[in-house]
PDB file of N, CA and C in Angstrom:
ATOM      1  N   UNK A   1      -3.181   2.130 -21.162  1.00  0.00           N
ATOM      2  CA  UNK A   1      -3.955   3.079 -20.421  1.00  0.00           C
ATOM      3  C   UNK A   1      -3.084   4.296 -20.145  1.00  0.00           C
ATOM      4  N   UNK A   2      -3.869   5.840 -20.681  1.00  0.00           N
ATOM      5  CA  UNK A   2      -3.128   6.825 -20.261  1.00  0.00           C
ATOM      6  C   UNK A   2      -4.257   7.634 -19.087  1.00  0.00           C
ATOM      7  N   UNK A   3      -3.267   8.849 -18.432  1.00  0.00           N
ATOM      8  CA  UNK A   3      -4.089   9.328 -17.752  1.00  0.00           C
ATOM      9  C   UNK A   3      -3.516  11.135 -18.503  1.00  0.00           C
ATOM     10  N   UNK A   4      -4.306  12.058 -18.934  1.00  0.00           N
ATOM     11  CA  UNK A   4      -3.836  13.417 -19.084  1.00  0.00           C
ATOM     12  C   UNK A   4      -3.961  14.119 -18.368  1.00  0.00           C
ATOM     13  N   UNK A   5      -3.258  15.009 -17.792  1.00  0.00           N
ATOM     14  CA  UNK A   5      -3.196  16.090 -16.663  1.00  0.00           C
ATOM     15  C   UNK A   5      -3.765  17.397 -17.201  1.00  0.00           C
ATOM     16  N   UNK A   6      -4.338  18.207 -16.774  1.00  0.00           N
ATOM     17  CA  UNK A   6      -4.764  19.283 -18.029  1.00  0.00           C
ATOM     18  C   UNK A   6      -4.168  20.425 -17.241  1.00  0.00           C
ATOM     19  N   UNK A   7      -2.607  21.056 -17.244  1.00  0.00           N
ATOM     20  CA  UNK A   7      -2.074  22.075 -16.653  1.00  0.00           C
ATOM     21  C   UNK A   7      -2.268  23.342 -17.227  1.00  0.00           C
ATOM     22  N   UNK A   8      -3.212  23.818 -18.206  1.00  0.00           N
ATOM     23  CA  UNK A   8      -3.186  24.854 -18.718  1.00  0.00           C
ATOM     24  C   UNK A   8      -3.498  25.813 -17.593  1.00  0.00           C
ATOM     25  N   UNK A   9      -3.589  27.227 -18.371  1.00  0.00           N
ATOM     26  CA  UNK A   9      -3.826  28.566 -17.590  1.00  0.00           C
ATOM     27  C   UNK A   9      -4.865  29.087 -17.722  1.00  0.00           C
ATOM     28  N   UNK A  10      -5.823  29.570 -16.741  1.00  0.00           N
ATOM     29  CA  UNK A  10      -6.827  30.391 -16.732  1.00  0.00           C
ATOM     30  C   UNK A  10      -6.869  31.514 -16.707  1.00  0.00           C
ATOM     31  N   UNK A  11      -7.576  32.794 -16.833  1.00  0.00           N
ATOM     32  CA  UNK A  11      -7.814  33.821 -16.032  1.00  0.00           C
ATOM     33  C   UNK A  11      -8.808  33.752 -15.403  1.00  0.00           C
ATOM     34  N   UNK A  12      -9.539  32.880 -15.161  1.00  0.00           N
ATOM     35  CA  UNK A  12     -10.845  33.217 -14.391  1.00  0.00           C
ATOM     36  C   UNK A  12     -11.008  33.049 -12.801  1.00  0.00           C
ATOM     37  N   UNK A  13      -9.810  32.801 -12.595  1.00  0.00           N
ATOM     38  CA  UNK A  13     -10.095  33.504 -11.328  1.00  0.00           C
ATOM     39  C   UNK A  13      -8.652  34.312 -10.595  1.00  0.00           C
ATOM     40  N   UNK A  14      -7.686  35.068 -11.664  1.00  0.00           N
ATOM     41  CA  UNK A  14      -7.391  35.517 -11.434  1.00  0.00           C
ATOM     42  C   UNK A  14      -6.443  36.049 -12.574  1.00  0.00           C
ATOM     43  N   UNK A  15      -6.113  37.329 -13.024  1.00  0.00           N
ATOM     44  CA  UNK A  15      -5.166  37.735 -13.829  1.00  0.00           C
ATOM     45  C   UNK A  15      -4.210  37.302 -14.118  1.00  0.00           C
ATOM     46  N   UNK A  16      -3.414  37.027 -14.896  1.00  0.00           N
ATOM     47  CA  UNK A  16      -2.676  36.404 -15.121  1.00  0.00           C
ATOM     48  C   UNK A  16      -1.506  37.272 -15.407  1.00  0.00           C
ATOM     49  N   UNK A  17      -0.286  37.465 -14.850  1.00  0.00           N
ATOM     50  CA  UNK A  17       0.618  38.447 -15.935  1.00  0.00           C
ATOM     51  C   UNK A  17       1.467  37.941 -15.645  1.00  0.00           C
ATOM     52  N   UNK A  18       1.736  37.866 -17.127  1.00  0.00           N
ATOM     53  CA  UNK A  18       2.496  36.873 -18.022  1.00  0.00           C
ATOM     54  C   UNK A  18       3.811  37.796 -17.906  1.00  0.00           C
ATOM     55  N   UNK A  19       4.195  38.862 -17.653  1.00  0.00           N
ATOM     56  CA  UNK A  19       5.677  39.600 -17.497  1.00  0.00           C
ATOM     57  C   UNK A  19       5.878  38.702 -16.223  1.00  0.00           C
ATOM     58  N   UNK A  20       5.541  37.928 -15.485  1.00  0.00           N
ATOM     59  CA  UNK A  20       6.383  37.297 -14.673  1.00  0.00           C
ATOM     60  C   UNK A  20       6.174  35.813 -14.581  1.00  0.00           C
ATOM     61  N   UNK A  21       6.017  35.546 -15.941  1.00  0.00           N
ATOM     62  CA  UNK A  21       6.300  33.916 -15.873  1.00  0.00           C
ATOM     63  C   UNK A  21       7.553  33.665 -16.536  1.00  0.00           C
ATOM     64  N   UNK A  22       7.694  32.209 -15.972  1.00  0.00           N
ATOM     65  CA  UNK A  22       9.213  31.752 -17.213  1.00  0.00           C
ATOM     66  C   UNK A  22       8.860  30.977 -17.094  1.00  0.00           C
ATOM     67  N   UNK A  23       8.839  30.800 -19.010  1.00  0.00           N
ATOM     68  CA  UNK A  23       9.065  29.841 -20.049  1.00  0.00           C
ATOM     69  C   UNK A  23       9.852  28.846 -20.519  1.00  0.00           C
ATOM     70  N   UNK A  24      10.436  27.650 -20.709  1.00  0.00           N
ATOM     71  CA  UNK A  24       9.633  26.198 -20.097  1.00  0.00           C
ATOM     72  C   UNK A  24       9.622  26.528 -18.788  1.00  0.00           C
ATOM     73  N   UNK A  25       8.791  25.937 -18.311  1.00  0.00           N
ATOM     74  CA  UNK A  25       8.304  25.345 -16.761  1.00  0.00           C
ATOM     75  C   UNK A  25       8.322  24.057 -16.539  1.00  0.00           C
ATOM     76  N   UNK A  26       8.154  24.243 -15.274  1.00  0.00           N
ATOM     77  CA  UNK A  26       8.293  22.218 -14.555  1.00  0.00           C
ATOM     78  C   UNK A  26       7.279  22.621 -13.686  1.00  0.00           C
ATOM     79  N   UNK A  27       6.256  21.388 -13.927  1.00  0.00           N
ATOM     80  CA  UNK A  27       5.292  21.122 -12.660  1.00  0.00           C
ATOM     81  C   UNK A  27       5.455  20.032 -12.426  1.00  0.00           C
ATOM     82  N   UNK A  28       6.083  19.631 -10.909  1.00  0.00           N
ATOM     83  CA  UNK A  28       6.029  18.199 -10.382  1.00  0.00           C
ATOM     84  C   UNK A  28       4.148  18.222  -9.970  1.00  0.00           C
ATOM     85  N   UNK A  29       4.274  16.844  -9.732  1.00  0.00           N
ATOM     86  CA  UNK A  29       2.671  16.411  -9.808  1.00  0.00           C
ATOM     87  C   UNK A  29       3.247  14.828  -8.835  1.00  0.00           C
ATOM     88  N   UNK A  30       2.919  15.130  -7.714  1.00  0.00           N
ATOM     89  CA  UNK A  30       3.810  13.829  -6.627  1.00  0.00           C
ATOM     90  C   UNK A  30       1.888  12.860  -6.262  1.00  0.00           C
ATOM     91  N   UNK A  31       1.006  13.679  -6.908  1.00  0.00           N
ATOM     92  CA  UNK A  31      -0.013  12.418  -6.320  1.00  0.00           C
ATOM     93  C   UNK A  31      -1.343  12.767  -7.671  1.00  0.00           C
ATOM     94  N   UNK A  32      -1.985  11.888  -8.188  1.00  0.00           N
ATOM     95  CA  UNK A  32      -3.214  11.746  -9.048  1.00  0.00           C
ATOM     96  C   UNK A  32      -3.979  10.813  -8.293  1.00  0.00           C
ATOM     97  N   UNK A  33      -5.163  11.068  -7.789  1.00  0.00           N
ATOM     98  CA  UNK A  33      -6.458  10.151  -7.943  1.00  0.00           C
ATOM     99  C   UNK A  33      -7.079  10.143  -8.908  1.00  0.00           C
ATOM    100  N   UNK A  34      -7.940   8.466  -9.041  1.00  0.00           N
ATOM    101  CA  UNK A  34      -7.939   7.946  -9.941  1.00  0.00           C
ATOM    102  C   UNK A  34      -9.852   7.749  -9.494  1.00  0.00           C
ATOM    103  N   UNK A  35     -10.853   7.590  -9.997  1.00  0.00           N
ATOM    104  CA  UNK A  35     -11.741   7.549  -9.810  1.00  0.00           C
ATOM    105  C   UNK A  35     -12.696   6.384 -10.947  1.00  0.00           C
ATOM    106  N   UNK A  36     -13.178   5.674 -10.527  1.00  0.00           N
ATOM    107  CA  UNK A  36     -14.031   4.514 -11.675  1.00  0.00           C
ATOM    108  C   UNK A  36     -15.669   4.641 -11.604  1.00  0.00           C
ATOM    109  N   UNK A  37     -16.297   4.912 -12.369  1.00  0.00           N
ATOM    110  CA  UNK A  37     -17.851   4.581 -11.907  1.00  0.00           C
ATOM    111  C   UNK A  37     -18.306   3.074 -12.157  1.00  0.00           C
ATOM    112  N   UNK A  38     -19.403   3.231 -11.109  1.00  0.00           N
ATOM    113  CA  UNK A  38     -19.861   2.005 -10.618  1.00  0.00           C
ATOM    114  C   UNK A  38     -20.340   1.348 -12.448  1.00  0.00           C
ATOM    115  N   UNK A  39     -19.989   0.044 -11.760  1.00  0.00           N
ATOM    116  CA  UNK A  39     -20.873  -0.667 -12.696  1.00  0.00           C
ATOM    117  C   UNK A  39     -19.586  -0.967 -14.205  1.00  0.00           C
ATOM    118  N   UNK A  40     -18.862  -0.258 -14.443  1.00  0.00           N
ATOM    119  CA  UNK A  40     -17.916   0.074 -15.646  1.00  0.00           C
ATOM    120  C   UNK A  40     -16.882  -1.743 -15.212  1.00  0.00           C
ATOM    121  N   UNK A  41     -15.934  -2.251 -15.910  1.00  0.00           N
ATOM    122  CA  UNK A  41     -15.374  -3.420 -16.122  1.00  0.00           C
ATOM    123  C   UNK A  41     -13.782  -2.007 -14.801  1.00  0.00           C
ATOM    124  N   UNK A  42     -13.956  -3.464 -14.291  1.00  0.00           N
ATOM    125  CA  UNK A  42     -12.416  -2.813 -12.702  1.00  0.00           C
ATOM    126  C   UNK A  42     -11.137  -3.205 -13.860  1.00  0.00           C
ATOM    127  N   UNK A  43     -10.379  -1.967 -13.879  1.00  0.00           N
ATOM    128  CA  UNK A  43      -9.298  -2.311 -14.654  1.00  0.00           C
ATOM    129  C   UNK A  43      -8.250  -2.504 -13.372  1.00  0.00           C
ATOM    130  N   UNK A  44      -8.223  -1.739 -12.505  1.00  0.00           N
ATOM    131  CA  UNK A  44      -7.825  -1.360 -11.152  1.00  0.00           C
ATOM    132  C   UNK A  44      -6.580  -1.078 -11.753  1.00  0.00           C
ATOM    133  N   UNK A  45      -5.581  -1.316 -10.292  1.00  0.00           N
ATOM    134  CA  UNK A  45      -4.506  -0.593 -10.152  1.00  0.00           C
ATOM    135  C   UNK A  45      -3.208  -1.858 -11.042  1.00  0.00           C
ATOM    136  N   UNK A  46      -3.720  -2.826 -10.706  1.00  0.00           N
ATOM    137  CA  UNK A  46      -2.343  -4.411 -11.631  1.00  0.00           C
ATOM    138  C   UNK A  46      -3.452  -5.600 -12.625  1.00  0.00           C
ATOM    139  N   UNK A  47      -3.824  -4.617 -13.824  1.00  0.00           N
ATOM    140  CA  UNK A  47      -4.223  -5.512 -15.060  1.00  0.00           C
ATOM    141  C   UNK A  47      -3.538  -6.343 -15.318  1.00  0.00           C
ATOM    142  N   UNK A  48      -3.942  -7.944 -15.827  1.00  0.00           N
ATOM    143  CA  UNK A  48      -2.946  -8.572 -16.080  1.00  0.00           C
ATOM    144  C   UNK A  48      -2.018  -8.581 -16.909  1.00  0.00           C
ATOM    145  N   UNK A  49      -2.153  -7.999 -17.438  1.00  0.00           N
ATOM    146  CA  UNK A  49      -1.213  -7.147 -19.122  1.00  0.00           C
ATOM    147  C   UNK A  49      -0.519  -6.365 -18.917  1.00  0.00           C
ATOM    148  N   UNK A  50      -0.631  -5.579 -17.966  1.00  0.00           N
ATOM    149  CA  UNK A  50       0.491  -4.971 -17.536  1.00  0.00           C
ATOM    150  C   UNK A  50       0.709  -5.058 -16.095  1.00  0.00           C
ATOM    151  N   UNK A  51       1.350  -5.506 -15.352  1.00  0.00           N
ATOM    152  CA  UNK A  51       1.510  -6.061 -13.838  1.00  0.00           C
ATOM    153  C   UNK A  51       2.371  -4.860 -13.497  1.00  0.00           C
ATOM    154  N   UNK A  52       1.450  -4.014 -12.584  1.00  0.00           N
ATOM    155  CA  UNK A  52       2.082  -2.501 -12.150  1.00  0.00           C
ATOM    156  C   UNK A  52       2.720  -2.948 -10.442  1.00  0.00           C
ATOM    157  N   UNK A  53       2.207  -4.100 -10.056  1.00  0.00           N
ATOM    158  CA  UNK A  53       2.662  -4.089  -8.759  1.00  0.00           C
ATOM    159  C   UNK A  53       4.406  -4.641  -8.842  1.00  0.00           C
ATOM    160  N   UNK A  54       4.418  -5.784  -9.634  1.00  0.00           N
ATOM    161  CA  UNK A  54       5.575  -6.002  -9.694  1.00  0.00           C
ATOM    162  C   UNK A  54       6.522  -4.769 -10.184  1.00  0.00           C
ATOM    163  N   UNK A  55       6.067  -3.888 -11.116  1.00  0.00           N
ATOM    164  CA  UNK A  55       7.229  -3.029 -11.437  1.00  0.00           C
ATOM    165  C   UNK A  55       7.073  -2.188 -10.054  1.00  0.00           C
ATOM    166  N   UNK A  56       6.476  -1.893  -9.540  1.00  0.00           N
ATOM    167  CA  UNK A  56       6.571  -0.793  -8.145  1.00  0.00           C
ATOM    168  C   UNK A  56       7.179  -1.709  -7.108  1.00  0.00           C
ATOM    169  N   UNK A  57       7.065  -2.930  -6.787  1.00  0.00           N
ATOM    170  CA  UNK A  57       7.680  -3.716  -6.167  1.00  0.00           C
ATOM    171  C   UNK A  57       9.253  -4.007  -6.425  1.00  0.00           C
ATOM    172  N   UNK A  58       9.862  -3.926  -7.854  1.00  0.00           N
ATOM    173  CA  UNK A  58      10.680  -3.951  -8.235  1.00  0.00           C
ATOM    174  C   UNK A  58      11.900  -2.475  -8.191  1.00  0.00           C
ATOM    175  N   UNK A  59      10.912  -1.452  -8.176  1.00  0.00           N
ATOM    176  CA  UNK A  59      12.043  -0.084  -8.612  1.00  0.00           C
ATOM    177  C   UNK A  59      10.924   0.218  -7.384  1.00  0.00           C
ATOM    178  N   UNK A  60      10.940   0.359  -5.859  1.00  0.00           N
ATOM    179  CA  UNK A  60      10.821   0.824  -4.884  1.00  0.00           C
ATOM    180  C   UNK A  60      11.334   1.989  -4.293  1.00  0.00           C
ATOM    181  N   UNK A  61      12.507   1.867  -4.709  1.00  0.00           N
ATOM    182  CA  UNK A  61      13.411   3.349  -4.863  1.00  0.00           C
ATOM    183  C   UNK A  61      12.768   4.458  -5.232  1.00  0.00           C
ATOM    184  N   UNK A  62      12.396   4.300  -6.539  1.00  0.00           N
ATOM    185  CA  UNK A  62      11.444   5.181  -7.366  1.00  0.00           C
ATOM    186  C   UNK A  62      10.266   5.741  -6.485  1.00  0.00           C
ATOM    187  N   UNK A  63       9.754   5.000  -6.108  1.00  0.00           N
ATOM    188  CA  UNK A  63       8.274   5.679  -5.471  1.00  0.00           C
ATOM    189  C   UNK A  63       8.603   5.800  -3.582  1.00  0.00           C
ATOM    190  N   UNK A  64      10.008   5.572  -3.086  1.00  0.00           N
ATOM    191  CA  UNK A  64       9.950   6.125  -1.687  1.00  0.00           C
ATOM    192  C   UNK A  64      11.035   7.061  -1.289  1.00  0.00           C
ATOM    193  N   UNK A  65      12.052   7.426  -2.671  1.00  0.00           N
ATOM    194  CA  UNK A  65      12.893   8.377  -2.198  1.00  0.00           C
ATOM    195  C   UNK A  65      12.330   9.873  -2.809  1.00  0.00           C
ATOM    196  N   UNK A  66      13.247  10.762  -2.306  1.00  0.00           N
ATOM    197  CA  UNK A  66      13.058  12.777  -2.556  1.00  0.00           C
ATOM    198  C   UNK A  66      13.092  11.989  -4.003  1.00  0.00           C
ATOM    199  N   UNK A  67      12.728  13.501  -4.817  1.00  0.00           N
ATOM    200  CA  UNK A  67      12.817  13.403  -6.396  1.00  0.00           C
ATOM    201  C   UNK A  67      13.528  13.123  -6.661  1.00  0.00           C
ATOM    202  N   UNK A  68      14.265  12.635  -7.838  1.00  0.00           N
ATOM    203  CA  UNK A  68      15.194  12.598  -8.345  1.00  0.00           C
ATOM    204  C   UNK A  68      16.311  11.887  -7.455  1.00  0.00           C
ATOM    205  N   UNK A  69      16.005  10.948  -6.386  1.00  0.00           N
ATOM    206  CA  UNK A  69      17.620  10.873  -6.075  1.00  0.00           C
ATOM    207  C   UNK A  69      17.829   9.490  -6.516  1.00  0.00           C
ATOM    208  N   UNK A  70      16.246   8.712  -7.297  1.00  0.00           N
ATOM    209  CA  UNK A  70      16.790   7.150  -7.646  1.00  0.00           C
ATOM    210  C   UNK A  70      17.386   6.615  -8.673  1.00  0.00           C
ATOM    211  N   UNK A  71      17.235   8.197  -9.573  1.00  0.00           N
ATOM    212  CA  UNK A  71      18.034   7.530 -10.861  1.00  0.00           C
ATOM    213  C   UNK A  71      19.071   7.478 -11.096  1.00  0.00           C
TER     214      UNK A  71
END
């Protein structure tokens, strides 16, 4: 299971000028909701195929310190 983020650029609701961007960029992204419609098969959050609680249970570090300070 993937999830895609769609960070592209608009102008539509606002100009864009590009003389003051820099090129690569970093967008942290610290939260995604996740949404299911009714009725669809619950994959939820710990499928048994991939057991997400144990790895978050395991590398805790990861998901309660500042960025970057668990690796």
């Amino acid at each position: 299971m993937s999830i895609v983020l769609n960070i592209g650029i608009s102008p539509n609701w606002q100009t864009i000028d590009l003389s003051t961007l820099i090129f690569p960029a970093e967008m942290l992204i610290d939260y995604v909701r996740v949404y299911q419609r009714k009725g669809q098969t619950n994959v939820g959050c710990d499928p048994a195929a991939f057991p997400t609680k144990d790895y978050i249970n395991n590398h805790l570090d990861a998901y309660t310190s500042e960025l970057g300070d668990w690796r």
